[in-house]
N, C-alpha and C. Protein backbone atom coordinates (compact mmCIF):
# COMPACT_ATOMS: atom_id res chain seq x y z
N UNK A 1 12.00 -2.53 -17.29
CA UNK A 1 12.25 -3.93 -17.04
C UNK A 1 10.91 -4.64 -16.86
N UNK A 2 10.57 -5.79 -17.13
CA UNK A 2 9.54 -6.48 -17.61
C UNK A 2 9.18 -7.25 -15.81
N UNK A 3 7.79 -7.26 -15.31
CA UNK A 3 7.77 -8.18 -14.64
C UNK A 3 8.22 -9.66 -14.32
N UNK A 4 8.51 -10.06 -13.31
CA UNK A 4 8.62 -12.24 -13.86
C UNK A 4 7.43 -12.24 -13.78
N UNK A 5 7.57 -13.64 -13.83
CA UNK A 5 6.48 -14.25 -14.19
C UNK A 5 5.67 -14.54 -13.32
N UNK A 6 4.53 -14.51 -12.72
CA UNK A 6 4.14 -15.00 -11.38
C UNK A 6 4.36 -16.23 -10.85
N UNK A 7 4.30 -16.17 -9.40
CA UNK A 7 4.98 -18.07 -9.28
C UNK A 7 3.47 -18.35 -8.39
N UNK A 8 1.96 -17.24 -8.76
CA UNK A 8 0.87 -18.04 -8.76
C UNK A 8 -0.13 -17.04 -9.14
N UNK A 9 -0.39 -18.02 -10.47
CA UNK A 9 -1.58 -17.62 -11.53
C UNK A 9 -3.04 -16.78 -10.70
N UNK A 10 -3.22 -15.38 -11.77
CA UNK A 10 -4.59 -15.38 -11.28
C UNK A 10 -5.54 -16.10 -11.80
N UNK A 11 -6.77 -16.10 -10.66
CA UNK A 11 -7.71 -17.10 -10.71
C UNK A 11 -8.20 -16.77 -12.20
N UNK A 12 -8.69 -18.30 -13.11
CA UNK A 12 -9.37 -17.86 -13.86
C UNK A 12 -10.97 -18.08 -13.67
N UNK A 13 -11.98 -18.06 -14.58
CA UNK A 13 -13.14 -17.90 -14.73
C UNK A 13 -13.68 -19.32 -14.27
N UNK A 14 -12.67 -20.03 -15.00
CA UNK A 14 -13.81 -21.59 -14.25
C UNK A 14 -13.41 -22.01 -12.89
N UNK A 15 -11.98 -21.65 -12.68
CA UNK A 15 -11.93 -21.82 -11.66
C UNK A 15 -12.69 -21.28 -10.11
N UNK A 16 -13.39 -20.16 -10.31
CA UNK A 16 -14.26 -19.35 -9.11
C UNK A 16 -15.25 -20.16 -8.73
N UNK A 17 -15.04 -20.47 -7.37
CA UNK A 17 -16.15 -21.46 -6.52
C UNK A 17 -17.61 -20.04 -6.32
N UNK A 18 -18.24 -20.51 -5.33
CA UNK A 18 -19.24 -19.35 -4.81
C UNK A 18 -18.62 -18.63 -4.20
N UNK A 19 -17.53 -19.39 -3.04
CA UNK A 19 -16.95 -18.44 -1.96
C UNK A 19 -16.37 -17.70 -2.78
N UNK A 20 -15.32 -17.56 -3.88
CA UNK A 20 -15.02 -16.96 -4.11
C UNK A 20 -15.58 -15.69 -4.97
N UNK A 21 -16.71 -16.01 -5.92
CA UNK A 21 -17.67 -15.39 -6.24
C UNK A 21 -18.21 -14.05 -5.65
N UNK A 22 -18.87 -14.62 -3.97
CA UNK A 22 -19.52 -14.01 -3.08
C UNK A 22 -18.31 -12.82 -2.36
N UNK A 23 -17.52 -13.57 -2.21
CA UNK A 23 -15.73 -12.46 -1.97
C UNK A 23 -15.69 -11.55 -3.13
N UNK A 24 -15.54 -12.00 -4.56
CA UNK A 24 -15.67 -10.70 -5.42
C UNK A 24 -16.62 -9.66 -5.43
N UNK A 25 -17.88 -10.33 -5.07
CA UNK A 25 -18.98 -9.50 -4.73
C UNK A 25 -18.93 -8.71 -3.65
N UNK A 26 -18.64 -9.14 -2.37
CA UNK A 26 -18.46 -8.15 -1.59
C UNK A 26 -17.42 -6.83 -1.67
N UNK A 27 -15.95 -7.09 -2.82
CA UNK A 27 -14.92 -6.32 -2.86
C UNK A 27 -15.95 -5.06 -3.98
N UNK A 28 -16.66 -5.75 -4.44
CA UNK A 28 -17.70 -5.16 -5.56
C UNK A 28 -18.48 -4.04 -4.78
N UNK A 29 -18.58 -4.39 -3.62
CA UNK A 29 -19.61 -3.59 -2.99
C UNK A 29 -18.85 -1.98 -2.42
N UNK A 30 -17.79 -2.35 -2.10
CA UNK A 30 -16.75 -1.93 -1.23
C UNK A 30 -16.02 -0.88 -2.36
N UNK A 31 -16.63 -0.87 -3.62
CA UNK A 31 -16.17 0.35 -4.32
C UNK A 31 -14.97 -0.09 -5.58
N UNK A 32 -14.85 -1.16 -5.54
CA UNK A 32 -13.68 -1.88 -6.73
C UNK A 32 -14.69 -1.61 -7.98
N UNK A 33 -14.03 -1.37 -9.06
CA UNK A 33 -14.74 -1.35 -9.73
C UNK A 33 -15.03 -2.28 -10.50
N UNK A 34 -13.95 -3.18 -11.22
CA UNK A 34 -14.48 -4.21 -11.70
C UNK A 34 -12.95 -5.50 -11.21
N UNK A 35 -13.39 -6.31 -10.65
CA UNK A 35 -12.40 -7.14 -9.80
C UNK A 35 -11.13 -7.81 -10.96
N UNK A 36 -11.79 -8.10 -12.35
CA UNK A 36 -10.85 -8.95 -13.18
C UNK A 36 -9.90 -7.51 -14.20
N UNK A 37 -10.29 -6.51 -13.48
CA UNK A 37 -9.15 -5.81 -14.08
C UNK A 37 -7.81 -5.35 -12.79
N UNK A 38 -8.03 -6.57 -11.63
CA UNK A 38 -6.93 -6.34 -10.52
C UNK A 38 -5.94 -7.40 -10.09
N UNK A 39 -5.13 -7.70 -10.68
CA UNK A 39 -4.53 -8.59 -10.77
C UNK A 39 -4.14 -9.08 -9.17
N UNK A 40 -3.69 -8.10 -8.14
CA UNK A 40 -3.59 -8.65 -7.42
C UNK A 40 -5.27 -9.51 -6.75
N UNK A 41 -6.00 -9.08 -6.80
CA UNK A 41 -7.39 -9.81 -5.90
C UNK A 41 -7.80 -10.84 -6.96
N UNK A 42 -7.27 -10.67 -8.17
CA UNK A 42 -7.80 -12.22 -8.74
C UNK A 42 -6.21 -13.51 -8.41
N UNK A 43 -5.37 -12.88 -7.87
CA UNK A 43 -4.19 -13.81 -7.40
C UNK A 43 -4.39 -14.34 -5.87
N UNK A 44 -4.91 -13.18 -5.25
CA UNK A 44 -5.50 -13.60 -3.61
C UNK A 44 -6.42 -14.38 -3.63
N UNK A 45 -7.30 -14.60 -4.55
CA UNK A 45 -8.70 -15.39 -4.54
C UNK A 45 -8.24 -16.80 -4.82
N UNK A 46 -6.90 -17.24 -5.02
CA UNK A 46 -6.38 -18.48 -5.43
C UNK A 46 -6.92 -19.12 -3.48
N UNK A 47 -6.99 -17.85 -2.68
CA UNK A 47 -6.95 -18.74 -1.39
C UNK A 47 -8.10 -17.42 -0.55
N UNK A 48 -9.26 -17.83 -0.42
CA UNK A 48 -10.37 -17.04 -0.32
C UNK A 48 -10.57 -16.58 0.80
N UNK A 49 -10.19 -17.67 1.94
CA UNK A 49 -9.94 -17.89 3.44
C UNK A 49 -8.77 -17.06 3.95
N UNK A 50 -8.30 -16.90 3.38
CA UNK A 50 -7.11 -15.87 4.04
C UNK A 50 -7.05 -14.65 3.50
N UNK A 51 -7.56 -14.25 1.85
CA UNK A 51 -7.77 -12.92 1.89
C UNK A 51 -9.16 -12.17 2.31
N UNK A 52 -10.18 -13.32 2.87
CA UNK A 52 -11.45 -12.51 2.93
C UNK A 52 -11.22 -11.54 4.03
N UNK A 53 -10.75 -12.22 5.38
CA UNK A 53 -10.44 -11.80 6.43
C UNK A 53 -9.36 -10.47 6.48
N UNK A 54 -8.58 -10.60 5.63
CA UNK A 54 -7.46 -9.72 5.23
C UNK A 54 -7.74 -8.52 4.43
N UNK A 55 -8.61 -8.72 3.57
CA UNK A 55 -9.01 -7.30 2.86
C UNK A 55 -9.99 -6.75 3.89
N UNK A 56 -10.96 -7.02 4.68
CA UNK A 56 -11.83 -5.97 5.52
C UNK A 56 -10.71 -5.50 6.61
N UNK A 57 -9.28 -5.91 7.03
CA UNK A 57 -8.53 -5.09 7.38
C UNK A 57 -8.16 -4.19 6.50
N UNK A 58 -7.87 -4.08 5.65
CA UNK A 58 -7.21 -3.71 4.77
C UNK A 58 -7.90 -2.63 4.30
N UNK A 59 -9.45 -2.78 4.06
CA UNK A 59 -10.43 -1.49 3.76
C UNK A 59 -10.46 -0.88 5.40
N UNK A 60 -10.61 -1.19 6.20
CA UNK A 60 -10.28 -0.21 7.49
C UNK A 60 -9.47 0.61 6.93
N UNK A 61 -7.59 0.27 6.61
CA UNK A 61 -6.85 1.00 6.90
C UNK A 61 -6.50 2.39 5.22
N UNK A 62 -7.67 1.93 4.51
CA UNK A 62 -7.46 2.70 3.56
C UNK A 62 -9.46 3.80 3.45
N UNK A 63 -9.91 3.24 4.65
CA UNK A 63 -11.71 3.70 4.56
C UNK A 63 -11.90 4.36 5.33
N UNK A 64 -11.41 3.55 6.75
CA UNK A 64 -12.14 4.25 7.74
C UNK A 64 -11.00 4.52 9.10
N UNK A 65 -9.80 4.75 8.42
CA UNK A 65 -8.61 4.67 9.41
C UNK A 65 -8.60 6.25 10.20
N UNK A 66 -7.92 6.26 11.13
CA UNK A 66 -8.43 7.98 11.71
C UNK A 66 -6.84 8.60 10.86
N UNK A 67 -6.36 7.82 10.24
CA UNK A 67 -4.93 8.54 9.95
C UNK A 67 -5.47 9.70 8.74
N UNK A 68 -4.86 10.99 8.88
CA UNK A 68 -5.31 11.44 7.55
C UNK A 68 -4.54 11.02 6.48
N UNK A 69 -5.60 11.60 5.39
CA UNK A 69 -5.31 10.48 4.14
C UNK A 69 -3.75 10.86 3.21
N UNK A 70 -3.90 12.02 3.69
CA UNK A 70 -2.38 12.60 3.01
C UNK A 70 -1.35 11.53 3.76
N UNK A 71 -1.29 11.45 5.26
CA UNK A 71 -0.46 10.86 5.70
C UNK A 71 -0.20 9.80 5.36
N UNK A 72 -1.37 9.11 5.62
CA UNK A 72 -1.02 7.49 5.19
C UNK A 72 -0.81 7.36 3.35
N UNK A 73 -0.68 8.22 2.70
CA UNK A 73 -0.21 7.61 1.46
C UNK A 73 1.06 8.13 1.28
N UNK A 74 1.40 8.90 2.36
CA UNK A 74 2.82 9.20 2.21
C UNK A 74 3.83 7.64 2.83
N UNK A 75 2.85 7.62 4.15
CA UNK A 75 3.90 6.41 4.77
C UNK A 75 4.07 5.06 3.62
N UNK A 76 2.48 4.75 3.18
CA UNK A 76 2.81 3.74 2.01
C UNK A 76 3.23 3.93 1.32
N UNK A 77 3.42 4.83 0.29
CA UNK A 77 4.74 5.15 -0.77
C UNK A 77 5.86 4.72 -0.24
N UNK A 78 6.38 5.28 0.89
CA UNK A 78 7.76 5.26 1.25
C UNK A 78 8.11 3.88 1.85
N UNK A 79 6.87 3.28 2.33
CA UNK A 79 6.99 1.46 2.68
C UNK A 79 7.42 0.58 1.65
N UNK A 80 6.26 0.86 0.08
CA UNK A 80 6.62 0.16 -1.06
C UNK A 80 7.81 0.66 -1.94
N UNK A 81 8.66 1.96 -1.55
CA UNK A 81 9.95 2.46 -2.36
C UNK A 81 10.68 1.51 -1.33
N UNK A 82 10.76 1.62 -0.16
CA UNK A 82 12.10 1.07 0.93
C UNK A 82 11.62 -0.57 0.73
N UNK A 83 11.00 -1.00 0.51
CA UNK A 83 10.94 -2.57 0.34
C UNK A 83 10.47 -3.17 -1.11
N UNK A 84 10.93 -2.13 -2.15
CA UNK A 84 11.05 -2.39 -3.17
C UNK A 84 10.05 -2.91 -3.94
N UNK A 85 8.61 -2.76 -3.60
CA UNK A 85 7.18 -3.19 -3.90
C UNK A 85 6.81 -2.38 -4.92
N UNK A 86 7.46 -3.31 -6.46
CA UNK A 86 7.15 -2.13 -7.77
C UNK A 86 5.55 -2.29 -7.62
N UNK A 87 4.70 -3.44 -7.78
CA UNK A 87 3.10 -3.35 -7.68
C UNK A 87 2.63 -2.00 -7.05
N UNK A 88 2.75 -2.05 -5.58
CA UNK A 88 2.43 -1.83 -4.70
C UNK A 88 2.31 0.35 -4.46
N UNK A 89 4.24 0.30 -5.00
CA UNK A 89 4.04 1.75 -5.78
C UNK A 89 4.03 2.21 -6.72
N UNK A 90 3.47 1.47 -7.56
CA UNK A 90 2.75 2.12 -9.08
C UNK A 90 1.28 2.29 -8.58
N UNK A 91 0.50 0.96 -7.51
CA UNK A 91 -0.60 1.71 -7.67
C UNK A 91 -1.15 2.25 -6.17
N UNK A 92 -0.04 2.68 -5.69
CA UNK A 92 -0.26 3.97 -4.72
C UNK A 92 0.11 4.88 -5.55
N UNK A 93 1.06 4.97 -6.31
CA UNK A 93 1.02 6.34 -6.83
C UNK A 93 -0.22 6.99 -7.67
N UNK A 94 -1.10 5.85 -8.39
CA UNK A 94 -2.66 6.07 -8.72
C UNK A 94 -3.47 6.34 -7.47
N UNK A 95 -3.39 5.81 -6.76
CA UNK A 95 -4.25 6.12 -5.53
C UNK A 95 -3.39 7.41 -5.02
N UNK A 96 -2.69 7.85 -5.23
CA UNK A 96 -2.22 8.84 -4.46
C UNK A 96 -2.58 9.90 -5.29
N UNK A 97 -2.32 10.21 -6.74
CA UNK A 97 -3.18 11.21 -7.38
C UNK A 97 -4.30 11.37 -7.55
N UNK A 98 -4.95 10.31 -7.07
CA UNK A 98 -6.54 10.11 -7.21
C UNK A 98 -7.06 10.57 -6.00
N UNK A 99 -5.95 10.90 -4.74
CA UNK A 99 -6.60 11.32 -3.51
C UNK A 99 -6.13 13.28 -3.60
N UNK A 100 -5.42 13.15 -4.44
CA UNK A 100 -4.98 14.70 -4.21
C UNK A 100 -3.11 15.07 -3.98
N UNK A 101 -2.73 13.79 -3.97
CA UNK A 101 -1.34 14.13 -4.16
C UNK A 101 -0.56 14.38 -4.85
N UNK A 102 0.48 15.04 -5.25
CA UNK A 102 1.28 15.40 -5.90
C UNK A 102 2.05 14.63 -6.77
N UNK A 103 2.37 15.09 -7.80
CA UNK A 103 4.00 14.11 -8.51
C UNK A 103 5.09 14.38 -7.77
N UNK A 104 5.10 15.92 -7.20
CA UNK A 104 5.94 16.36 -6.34
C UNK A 104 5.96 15.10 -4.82
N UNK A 105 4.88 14.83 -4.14
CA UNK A 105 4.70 14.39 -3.05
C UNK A 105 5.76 12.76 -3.67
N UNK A 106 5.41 12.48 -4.75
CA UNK A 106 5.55 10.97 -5.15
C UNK A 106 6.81 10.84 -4.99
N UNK A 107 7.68 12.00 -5.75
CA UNK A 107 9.02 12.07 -6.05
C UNK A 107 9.94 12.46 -4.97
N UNK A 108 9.24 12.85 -3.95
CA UNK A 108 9.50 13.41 -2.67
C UNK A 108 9.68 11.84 -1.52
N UNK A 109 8.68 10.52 -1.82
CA UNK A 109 8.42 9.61 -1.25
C UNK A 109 9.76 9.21 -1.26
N UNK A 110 10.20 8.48 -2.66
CA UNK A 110 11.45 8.42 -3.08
C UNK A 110 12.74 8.61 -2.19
N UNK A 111 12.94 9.57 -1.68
CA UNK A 111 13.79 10.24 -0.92
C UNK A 111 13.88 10.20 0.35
N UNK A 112 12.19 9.69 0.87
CA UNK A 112 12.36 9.70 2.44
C UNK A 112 12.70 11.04 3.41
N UNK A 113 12.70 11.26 4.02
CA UNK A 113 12.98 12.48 5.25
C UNK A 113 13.78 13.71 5.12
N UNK A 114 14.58 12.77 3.97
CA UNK A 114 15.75 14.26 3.30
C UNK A 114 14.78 14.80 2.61
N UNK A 115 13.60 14.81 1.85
CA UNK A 115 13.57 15.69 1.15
C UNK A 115 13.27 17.18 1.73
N UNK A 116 13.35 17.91 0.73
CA UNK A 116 12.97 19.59 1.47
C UNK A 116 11.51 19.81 1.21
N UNK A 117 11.38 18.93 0.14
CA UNK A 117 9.31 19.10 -0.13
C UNK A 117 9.19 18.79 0.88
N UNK A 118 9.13 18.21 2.29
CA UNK A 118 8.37 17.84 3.22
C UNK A 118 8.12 19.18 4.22
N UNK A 119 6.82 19.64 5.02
CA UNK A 119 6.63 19.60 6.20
C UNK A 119 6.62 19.05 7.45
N UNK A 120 6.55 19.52 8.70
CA UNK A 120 7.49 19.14 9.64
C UNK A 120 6.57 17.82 10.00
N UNK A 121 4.96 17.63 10.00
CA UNK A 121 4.55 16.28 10.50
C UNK A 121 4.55 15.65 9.39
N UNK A 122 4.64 15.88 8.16
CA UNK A 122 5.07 14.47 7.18
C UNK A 122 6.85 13.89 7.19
N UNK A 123 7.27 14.94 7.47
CA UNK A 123 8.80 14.67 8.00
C UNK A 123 8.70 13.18 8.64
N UNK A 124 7.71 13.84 10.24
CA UNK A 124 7.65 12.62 11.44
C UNK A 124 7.03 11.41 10.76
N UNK A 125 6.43 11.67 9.90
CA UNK A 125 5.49 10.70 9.58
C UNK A 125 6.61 9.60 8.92
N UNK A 126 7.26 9.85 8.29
CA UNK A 126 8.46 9.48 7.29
C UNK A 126 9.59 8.62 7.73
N UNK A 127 9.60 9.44 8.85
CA UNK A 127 10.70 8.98 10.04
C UNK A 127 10.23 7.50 11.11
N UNK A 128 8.96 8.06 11.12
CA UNK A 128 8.19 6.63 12.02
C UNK A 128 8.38 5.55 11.16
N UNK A 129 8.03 5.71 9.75
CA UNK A 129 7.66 4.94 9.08
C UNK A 129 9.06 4.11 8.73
N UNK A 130 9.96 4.58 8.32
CA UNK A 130 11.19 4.00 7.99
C UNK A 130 11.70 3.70 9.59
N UNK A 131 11.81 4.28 10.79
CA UNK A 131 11.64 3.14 12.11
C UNK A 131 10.93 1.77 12.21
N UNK A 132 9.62 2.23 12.06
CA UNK A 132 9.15 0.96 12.12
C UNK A 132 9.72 0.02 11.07
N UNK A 133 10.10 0.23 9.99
CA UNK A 133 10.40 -0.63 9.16
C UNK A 133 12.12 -1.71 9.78
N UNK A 134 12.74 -0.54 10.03
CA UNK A 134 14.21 -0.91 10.29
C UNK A 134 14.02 -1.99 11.74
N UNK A 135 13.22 -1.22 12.92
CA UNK A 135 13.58 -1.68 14.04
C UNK A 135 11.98 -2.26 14.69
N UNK A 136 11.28 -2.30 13.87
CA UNK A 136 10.17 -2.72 14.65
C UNK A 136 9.46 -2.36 15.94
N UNK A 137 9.76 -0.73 16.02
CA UNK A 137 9.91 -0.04 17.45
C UNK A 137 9.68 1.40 17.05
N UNK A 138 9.51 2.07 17.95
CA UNK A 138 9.53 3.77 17.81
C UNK A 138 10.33 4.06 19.33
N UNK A 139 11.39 5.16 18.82
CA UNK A 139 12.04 5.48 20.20
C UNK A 139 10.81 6.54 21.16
N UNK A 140 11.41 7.22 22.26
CA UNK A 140 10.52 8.33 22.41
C UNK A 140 10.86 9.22 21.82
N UNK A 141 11.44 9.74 21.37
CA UNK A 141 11.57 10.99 20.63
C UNK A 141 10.32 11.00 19.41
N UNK A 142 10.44 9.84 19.02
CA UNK A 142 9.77 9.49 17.77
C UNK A 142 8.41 9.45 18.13
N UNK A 143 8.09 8.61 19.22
CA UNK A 143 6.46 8.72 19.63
C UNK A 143 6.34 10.07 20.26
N UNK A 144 7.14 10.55 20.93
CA UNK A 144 6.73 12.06 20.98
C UNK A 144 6.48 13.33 20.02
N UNK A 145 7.67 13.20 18.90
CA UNK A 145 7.28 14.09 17.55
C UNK A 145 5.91 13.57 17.21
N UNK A 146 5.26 12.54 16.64
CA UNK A 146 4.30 11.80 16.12
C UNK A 146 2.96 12.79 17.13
N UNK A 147 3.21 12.07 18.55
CA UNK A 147 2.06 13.20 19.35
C UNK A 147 1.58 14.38 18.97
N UNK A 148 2.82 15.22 18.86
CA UNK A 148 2.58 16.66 18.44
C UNK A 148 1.36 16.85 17.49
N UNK A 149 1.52 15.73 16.29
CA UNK A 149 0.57 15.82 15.25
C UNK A 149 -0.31 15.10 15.27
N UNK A 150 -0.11 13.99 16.24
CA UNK A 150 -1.39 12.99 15.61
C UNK A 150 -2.11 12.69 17.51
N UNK A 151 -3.64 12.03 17.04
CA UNK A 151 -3.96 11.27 18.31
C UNK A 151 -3.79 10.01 18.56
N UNK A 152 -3.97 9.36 19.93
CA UNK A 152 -3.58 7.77 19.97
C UNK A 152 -3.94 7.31 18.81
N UNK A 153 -5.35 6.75 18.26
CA UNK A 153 -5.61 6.37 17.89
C UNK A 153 -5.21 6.64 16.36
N UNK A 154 -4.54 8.28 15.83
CA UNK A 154 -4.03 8.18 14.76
C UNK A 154 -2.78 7.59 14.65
N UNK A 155 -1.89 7.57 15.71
CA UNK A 155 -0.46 7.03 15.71
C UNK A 155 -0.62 4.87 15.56
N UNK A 156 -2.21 4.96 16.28
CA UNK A 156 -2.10 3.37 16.29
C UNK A 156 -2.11 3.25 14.86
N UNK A 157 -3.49 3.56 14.50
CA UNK A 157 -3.79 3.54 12.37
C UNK A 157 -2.11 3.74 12.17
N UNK A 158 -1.62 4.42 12.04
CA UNK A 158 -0.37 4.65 11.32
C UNK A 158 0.59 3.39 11.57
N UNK A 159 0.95 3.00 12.87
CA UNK A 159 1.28 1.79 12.88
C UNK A 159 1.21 0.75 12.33
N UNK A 160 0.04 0.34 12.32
CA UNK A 160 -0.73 -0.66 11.82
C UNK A 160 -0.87 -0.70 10.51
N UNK A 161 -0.73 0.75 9.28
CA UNK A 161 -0.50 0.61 7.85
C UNK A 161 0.90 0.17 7.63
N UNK A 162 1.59 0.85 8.96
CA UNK A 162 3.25 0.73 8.23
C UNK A 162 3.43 -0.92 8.34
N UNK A 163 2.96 -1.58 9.33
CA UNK A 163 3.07 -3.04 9.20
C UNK A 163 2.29 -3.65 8.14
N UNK A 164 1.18 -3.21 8.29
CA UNK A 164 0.42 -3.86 7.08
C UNK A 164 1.20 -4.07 5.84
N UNK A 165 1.50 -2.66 5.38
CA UNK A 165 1.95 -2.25 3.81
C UNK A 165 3.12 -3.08 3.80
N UNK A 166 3.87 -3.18 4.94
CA UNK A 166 5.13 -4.04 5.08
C UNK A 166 4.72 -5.25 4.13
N UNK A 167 3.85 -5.96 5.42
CA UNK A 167 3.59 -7.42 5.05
C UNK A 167 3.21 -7.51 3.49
N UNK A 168 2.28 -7.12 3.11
CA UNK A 168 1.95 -6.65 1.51
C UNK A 168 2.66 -6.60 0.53
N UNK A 169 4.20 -5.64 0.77
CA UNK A 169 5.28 -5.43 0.16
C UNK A 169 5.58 -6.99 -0.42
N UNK A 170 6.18 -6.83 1.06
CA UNK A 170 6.72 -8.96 1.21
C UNK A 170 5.50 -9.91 0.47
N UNK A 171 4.30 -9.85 0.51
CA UNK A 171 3.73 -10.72 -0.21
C UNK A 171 3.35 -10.33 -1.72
N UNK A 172 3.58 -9.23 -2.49
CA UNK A 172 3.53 -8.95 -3.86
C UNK A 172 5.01 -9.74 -4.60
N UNK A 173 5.80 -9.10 -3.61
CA UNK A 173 7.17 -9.59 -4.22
C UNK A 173 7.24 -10.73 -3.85
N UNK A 174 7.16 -11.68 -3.00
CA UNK A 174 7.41 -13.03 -3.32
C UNK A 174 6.15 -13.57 -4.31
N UNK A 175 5.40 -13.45 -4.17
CA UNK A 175 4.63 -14.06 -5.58
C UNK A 175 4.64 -13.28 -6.96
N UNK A 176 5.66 -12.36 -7.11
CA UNK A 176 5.59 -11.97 -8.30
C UNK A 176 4.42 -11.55 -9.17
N UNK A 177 3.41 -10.69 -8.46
CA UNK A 177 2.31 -10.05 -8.98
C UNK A 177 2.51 -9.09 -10.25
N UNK A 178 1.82 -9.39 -11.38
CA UNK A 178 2.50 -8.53 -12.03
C UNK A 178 1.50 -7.26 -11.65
N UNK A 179 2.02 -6.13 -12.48
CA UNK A 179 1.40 -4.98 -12.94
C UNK A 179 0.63 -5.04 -14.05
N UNK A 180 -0.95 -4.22 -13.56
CA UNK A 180 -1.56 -4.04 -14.85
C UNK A 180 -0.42 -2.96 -16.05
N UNK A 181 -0.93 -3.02 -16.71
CA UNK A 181 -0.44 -1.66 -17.79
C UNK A 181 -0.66 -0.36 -17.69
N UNK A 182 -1.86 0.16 -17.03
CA UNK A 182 -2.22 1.00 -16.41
C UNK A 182 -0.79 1.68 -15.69
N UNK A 183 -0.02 0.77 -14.54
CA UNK A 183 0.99 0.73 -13.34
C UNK A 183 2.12 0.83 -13.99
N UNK A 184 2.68 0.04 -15.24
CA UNK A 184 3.01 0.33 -15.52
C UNK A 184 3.84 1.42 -16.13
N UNK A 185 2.63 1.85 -16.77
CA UNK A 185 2.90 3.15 -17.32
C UNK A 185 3.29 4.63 -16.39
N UNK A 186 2.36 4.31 -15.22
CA UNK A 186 3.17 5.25 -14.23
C UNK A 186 4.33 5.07 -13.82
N UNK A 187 4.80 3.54 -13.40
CA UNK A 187 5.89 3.47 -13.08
C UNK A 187 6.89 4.18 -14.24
N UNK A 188 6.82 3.95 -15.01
CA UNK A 188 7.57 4.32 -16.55
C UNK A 188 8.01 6.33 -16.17
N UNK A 189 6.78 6.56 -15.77
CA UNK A 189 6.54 8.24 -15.38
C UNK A 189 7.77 8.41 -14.50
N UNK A 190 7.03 7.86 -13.36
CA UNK A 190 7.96 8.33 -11.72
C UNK A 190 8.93 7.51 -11.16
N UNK A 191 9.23 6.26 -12.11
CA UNK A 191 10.63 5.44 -11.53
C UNK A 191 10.05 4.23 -10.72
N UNK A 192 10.42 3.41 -10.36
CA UNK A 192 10.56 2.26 -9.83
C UNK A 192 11.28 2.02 -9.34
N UNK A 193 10.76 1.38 -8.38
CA UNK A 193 11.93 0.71 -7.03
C UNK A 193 12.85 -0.74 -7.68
N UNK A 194 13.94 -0.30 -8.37
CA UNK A 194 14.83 -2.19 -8.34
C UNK A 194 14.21 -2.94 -7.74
């Protein structure tokens, strides 16, 4: 099924002020490789002031977060399958093979907590994650499984992606970001979220 259409254009070429310029440059620095092959950061740059501030969160929670990295691309998979963020998991699922994960792990996301591919702290991890989503809360049981495996400060990071990726979800899909072709084509692989 074909993306819509966006309901806001990425920036084009004449349109880039300095600020925005100096914002590509810094995402430049930060390891992107080339900014006009990302559809979403040339759609954020329509408003420079609100994603400048927003992507150096955002590289925290994918740079320098204490969550390990397996974990947190499990919780984001399963954020952008449960809130239906086709962008979002086509290119986690690139970032997710590019970190070492599985097709198995991908197809496993899909499924959430039932699956049997899981171990017991990606289980928890799975479980927090679809909590936080539903209820905006963790019971104790839940912050106590989570303990077992993680430290404060990994359970906060984890928090804080599952909201993040939330919000993200919600803002790909209401502006109708498309997919490069690249995303596509994975999606095509491992399925898509309706």
């Amino acid at each position: 099924m074909p993306d819509p259409a966006p309901r806001i254009p990425q920036i084009s070429e004449a349109e880039r002020t300095d600020e925005v310029r100096a914002m590509f440059a810094a995402i430049m620095g930060a390891g992107t490789d080339n900014v006009d092959d990302h559809y979403v950061l040339k759609t954020f740059a329509q408003h420079p002031a609100l994603t400048r501030p927003f992507l150096a969160f955002n590289l925290h929670l994918l740079t320098t977060s204490t969550l390990p990295v397996r974990l947190r691309q499990i919780a984001i998979l399963r954020v952008a399958w449960v809130k239906r963020a086709r962008y979002m998991w086509a290119s986690h699922i690139r970032m997710s093979l590019r970190l070492g994960l599985t097709a198995d792990d991908v197809h496993a996301a899909k499924q959430g907590e039932a699956a049997a591919h899981w171990g017991t702290a990606e289980r928890h991890i799975i479980h927090a994650t679809e909590q936080l989503m539903t209820q905006s809360d963790l019971d104790d049981q839940t912050w106590d499984s989570l303990g077992a495996h993680l430290g404060r400060q990994q359970i906060m990071d984890l928090i804080f992606t599952v909201g993040a990726y939330a919000l993200i979800a919600m803002a790909f899909n209401a502006m109708r970001i498309q997919r490069e072709p690249e995303l596509i084509a994975l999606a095509e692989q491992y399925g898509s979220p309706a």
